[in-house]
Protein backbone atom coordinates (compact mmCIF):
# COMPACT_ATOMS: atom_id res chain seq x y z
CA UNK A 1 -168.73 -112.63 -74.01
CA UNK A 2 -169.00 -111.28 -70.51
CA UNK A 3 -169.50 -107.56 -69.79
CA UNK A 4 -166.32 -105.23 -69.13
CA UNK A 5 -166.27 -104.45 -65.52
CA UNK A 6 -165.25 -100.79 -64.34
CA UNK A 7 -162.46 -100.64 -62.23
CA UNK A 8 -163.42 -99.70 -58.53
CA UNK A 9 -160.40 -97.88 -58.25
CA UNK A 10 -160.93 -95.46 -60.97
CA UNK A 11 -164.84 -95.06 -60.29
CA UNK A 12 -163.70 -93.86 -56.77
CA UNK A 13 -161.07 -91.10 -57.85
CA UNK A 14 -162.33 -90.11 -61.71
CA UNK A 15 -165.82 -88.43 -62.51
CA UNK A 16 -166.63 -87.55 -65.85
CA UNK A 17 -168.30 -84.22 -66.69
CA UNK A 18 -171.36 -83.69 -69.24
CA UNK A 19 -169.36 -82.71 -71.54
CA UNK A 20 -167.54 -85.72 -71.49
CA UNK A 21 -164.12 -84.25 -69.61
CA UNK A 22 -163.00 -86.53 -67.05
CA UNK A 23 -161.78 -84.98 -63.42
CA UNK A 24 -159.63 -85.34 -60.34
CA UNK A 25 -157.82 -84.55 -57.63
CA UNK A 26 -154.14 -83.60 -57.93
CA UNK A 27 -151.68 -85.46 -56.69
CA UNK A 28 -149.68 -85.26 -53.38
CA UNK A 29 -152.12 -83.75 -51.35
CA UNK A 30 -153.24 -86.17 -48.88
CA UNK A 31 -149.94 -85.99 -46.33
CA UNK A 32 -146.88 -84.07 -45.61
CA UNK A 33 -148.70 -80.77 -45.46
CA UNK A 34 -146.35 -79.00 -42.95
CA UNK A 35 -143.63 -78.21 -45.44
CA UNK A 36 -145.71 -77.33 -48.12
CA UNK A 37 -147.39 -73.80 -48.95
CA UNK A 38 -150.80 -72.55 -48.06
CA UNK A 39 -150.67 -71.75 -51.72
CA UNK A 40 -149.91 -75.15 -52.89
CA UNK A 41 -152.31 -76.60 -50.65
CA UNK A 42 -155.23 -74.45 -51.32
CA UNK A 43 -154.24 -75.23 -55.47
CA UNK A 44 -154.31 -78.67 -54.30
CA UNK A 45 -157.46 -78.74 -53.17
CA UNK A 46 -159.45 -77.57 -56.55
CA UNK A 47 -160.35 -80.88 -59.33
CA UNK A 48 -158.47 -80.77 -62.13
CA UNK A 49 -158.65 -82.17 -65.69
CA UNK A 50 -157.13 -85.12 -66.45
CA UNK A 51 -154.41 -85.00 -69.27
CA UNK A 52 -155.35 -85.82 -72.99
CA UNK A 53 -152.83 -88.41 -72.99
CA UNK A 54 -153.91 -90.30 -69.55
CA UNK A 55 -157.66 -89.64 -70.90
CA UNK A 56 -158.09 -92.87 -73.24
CA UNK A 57 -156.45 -95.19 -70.51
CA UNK A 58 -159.14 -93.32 -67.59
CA UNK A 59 -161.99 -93.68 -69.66
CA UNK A 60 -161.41 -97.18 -70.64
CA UNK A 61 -161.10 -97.94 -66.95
CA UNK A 62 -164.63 -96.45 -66.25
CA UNK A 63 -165.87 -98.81 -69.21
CA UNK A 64 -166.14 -96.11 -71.99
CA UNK A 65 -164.45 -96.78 -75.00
């Protein structure tokens, strides 16, 4: 049987912690930063943890189990 491969797209946006956690970067926070907040943009910019439901299908994609 052939290895699993880890999808590029998740290795490039998803880092896992030493403790296992895995992190990212929060959603809409690339463009259409006029109307939003200073507030919501500076909360935008800090990693976050990604949800224990997404967390199986994430860590799966970076080839854990």
């Amino acid at each position: 049987m052939p290895k699993m491969k880890t999808h590029s797209g998740a290795k490039k946006r998803f880092k896992r912690t030493a403790t296992g956690k895995l992190r990212g970067r929060k959603a809409y926070s690339s463009h259409i930063l006029e109307k939003k907040s200073p507030k919501r943009k500076r909360s935008m910019s800090q990693p976050v943890f990604v949800k224990a439901q997404d967390a199986p299908r994430v860590n799966k994609m970076l080839g854990g189990k």
